[in-house]
PDB file of N, CA and C in Angstrom:
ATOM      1  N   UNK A   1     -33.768 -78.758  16.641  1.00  0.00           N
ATOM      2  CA  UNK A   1     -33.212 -77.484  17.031  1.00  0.00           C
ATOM      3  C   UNK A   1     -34.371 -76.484  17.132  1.00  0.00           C
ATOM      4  N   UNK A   2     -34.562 -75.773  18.202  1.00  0.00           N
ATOM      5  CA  UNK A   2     -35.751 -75.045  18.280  1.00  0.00           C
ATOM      6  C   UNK A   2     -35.418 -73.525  17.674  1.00  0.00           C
ATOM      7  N   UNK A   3     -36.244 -73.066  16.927  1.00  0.00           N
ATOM      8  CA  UNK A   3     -36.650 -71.387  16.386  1.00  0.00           C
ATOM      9  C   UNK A   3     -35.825 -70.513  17.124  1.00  0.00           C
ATOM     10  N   UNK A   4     -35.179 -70.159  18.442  1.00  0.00           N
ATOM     11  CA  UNK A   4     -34.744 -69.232  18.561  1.00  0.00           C
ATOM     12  C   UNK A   4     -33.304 -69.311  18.842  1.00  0.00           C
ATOM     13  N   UNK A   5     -32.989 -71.114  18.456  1.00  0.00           N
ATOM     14  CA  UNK A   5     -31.331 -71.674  18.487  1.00  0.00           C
ATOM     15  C   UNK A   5     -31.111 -71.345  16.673  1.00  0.00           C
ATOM     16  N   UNK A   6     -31.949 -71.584  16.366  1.00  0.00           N
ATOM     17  CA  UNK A   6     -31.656 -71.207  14.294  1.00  0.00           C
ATOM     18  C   UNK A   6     -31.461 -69.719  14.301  1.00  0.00           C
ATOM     19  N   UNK A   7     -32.195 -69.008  14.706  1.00  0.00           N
ATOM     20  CA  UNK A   7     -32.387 -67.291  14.312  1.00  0.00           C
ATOM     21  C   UNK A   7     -31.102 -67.054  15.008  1.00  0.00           C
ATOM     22  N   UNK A   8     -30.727 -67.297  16.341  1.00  0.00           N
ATOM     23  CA  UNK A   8     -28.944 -67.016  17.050  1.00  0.00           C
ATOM     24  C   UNK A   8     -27.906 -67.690  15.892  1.00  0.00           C
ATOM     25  N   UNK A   9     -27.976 -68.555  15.844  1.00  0.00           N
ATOM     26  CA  UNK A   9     -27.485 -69.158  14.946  1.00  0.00           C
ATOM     27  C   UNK A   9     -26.728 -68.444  13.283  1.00  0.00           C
ATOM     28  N   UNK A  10     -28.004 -67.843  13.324  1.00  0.00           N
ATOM     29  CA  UNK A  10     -27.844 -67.081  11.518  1.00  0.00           C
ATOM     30  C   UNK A  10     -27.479 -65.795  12.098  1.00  0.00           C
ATOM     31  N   UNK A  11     -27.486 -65.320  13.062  1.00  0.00           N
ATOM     32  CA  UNK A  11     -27.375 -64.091  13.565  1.00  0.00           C
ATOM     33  C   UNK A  11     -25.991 -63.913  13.551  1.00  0.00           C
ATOM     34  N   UNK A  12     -25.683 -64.611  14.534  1.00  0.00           N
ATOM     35  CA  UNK A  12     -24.025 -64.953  14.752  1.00  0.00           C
ATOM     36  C   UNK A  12     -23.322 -65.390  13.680  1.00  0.00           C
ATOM     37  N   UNK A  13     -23.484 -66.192  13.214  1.00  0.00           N
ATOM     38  CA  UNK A  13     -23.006 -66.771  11.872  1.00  0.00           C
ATOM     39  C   UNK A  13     -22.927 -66.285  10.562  1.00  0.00           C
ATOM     40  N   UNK A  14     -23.937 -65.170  10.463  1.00  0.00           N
ATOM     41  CA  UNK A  14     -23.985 -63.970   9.511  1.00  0.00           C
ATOM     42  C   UNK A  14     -22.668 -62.955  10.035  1.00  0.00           C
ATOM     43  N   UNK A  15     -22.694 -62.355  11.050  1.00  0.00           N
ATOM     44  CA  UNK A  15     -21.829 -61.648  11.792  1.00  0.00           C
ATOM     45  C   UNK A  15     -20.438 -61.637  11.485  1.00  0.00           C
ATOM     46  N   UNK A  16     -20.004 -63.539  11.449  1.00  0.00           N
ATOM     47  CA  UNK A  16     -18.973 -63.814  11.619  1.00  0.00           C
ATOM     48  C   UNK A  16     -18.428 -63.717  10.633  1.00  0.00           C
ATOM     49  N   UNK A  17     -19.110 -63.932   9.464  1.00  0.00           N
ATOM     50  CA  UNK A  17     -18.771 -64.071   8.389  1.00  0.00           C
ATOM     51  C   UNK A  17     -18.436 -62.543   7.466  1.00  0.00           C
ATOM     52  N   UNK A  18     -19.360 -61.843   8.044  1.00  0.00           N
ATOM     53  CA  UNK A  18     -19.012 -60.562   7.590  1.00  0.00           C
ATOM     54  C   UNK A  18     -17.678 -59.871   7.887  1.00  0.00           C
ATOM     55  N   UNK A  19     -17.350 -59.991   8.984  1.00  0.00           N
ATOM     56  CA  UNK A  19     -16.133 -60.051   9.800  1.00  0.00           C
ATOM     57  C   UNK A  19     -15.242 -60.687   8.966  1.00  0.00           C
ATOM     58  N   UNK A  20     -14.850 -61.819   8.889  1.00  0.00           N
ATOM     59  CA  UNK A  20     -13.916 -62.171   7.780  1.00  0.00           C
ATOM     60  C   UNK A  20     -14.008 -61.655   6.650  1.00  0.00           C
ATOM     61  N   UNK A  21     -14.895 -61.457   6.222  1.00  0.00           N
ATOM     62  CA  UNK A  21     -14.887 -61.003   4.490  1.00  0.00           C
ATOM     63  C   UNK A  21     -14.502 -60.066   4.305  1.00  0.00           C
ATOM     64  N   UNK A  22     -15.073 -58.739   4.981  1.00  0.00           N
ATOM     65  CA  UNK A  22     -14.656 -57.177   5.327  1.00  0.00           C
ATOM     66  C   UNK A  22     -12.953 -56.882   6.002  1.00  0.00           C
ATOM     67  N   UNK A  23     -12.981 -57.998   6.959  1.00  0.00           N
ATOM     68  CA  UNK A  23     -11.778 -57.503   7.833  1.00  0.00           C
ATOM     69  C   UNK A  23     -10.051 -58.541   7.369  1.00  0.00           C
ATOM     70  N   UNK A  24     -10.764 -59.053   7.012  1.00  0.00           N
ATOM     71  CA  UNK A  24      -9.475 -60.393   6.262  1.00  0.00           C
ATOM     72  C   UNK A  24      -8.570 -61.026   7.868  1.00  0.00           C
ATOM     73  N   UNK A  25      -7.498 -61.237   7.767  1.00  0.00           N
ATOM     74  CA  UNK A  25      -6.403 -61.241   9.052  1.00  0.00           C
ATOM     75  C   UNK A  25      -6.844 -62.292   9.686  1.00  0.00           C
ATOM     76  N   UNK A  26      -6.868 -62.361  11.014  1.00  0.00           N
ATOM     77  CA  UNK A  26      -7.322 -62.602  12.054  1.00  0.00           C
ATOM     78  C   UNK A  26      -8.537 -63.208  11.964  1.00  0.00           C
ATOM     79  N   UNK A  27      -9.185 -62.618  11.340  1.00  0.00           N
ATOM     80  CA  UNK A  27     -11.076 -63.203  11.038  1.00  0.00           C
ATOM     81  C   UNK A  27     -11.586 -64.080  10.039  1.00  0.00           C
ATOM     82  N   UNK A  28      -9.972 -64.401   9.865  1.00  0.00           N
ATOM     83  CA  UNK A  28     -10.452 -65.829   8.553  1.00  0.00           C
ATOM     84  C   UNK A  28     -10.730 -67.067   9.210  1.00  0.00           C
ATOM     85  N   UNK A  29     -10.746 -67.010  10.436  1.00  0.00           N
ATOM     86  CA  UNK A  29     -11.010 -68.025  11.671  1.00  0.00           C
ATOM     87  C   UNK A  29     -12.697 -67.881  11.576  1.00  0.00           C
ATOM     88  N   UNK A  30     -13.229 -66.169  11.878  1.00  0.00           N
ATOM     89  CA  UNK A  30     -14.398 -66.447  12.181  1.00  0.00           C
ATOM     90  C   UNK A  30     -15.520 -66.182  11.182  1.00  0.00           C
ATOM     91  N   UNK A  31     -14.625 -66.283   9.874  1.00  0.00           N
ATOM     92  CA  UNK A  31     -15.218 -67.234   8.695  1.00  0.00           C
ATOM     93  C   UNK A  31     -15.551 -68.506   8.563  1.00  0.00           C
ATOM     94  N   UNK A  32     -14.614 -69.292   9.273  1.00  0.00           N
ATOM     95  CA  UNK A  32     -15.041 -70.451   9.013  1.00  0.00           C
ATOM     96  C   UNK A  32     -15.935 -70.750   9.923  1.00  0.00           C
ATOM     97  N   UNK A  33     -15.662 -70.409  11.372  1.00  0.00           N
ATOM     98  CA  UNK A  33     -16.962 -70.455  12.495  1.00  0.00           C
ATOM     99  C   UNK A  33     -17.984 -70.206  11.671  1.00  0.00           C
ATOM    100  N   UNK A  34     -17.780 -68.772  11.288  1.00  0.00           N
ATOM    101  CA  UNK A  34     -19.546 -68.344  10.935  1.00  0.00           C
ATOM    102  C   UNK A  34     -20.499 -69.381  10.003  1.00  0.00           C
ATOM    103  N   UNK A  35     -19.796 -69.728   9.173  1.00  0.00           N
ATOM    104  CA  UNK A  35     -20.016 -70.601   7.875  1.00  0.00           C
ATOM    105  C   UNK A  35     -20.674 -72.016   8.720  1.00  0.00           C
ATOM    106  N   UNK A  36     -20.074 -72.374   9.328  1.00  0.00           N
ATOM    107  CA  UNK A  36     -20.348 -74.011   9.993  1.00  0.00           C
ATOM    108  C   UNK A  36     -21.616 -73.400  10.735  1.00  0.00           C
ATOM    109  N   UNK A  37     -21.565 -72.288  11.614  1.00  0.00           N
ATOM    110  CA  UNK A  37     -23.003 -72.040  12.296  1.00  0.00           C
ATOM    111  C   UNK A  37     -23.971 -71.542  11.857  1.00  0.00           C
ATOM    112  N   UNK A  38     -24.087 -71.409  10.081  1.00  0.00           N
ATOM    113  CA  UNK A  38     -25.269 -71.120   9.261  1.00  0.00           C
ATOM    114  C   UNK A  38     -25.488 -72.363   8.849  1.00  0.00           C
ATOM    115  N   UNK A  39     -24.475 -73.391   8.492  1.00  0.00           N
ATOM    116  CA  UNK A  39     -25.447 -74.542   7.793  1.00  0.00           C
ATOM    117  C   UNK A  39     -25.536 -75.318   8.546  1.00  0.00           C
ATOM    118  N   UNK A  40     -25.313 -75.076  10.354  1.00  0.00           N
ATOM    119  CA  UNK A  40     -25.947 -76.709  10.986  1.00  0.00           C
ATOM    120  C   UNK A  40     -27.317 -75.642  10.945  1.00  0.00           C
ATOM    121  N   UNK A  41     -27.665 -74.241  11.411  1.00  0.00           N
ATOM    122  CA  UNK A  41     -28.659 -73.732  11.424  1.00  0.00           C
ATOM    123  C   UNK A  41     -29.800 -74.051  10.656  1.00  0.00           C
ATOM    124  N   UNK A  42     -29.232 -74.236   8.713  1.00  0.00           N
ATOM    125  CA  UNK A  42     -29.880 -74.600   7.896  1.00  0.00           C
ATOM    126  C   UNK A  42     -30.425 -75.979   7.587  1.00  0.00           C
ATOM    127  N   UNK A  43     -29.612 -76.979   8.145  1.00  0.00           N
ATOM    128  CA  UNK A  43     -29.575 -78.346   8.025  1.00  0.00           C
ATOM    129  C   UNK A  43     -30.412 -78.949   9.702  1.00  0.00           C
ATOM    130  N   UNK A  44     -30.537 -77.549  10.765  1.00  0.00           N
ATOM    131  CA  UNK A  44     -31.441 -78.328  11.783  1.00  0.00           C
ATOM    132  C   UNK A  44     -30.632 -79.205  12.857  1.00  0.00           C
ATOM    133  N   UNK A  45     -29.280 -79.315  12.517  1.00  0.00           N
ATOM    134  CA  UNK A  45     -28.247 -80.885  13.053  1.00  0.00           C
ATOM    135  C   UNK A  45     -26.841 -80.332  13.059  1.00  0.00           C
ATOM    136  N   UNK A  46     -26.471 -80.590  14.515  1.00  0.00           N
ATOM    137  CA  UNK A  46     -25.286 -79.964  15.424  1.00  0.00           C
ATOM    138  C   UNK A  46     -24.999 -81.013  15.738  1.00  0.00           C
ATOM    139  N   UNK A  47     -23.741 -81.527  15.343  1.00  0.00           N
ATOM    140  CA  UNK A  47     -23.066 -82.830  16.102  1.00  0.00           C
ATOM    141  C   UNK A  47     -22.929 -82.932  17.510  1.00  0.00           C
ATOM    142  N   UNK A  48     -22.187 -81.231  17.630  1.00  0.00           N
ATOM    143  CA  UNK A  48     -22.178 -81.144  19.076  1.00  0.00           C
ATOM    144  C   UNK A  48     -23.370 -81.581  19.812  1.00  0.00           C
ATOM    145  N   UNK A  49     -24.441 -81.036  19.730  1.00  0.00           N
ATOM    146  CA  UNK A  49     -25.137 -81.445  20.364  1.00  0.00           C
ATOM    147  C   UNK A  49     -25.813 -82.877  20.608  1.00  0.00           C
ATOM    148  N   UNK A  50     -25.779 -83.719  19.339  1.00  0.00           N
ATOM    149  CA  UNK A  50     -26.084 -84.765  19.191  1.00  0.00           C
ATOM    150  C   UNK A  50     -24.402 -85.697  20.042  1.00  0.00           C
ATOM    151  N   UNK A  51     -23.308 -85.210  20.356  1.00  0.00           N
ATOM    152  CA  UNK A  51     -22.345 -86.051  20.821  1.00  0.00           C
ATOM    153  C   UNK A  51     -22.982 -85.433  22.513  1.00  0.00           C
ATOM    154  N   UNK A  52     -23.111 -84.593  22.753  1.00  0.00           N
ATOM    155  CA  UNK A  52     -23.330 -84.348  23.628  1.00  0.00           C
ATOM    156  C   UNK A  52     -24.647 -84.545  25.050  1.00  0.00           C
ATOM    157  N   UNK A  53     -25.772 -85.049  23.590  1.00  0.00           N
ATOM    158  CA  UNK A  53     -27.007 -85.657  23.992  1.00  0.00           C
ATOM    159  C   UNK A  53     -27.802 -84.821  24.279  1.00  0.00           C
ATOM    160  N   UNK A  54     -27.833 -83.749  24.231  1.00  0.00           N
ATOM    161  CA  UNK A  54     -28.743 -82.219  24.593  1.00  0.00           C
ATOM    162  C   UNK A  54     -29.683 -81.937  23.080  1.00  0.00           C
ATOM    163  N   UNK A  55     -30.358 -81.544  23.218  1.00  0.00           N
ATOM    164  CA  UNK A  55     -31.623 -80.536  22.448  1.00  0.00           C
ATOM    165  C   UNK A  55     -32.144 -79.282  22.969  1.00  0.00           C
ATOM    166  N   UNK A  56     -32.380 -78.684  22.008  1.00  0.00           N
ATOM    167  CA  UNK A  56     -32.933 -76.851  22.831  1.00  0.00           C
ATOM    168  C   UNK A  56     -34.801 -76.809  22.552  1.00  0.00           C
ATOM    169  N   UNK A  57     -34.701 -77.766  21.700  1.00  0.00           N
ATOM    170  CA  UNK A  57     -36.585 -78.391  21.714  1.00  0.00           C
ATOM    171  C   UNK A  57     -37.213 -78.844  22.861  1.00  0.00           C
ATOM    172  N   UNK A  58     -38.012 -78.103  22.892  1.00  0.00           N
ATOM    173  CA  UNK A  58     -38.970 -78.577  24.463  1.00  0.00           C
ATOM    174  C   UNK A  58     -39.235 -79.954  24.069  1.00  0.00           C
ATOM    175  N   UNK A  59     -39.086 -80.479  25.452  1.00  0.00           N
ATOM    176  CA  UNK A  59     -39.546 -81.987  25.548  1.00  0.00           C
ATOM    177  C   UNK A  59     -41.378 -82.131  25.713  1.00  0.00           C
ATOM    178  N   UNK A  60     -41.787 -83.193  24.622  1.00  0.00           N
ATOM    179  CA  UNK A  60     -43.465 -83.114  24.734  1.00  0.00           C
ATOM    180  C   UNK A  60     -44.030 -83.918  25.871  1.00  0.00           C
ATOM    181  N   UNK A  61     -45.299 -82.712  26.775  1.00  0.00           N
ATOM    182  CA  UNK A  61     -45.726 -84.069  27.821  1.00  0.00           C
ATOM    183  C   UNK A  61     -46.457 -85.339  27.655  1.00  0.00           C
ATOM    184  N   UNK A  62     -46.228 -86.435  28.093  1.00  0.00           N
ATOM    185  CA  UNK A  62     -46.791 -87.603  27.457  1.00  0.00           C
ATOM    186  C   UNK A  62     -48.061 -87.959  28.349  1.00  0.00           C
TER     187      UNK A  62
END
């Protein structure tokens, strides 16, 4: 996962979470979003992306 997919990542995922905590209702949804998009952030590893076969890491020239 490249440096500026982690920093969006915690950005958003911080966000979301604040949102639920502060706002309750409706945003206990984007609690749980937020939560899942800080620890693939932290852990580096998105299923999605791995089911999907994509990376946001530049490919190295050989």
């Amino acid at each position: 996962m490249a440096f500026w997919d982690v920093l969006v990542r915690i950005l958003v995922g911080s966000i979301l979470v604040y949102f639920g905590v502060e706002k309750g209702g409706v945003f206990v949804i984007s609690t749980f979003v937020g939560v899942v998009l800080l620890l693939t952030a932290i852990t580096g590893f998105c299923p999605l992306y791995k089911i999907a076969g994509i990376s946001s890491k530049q490919q190295q020239a050989a």
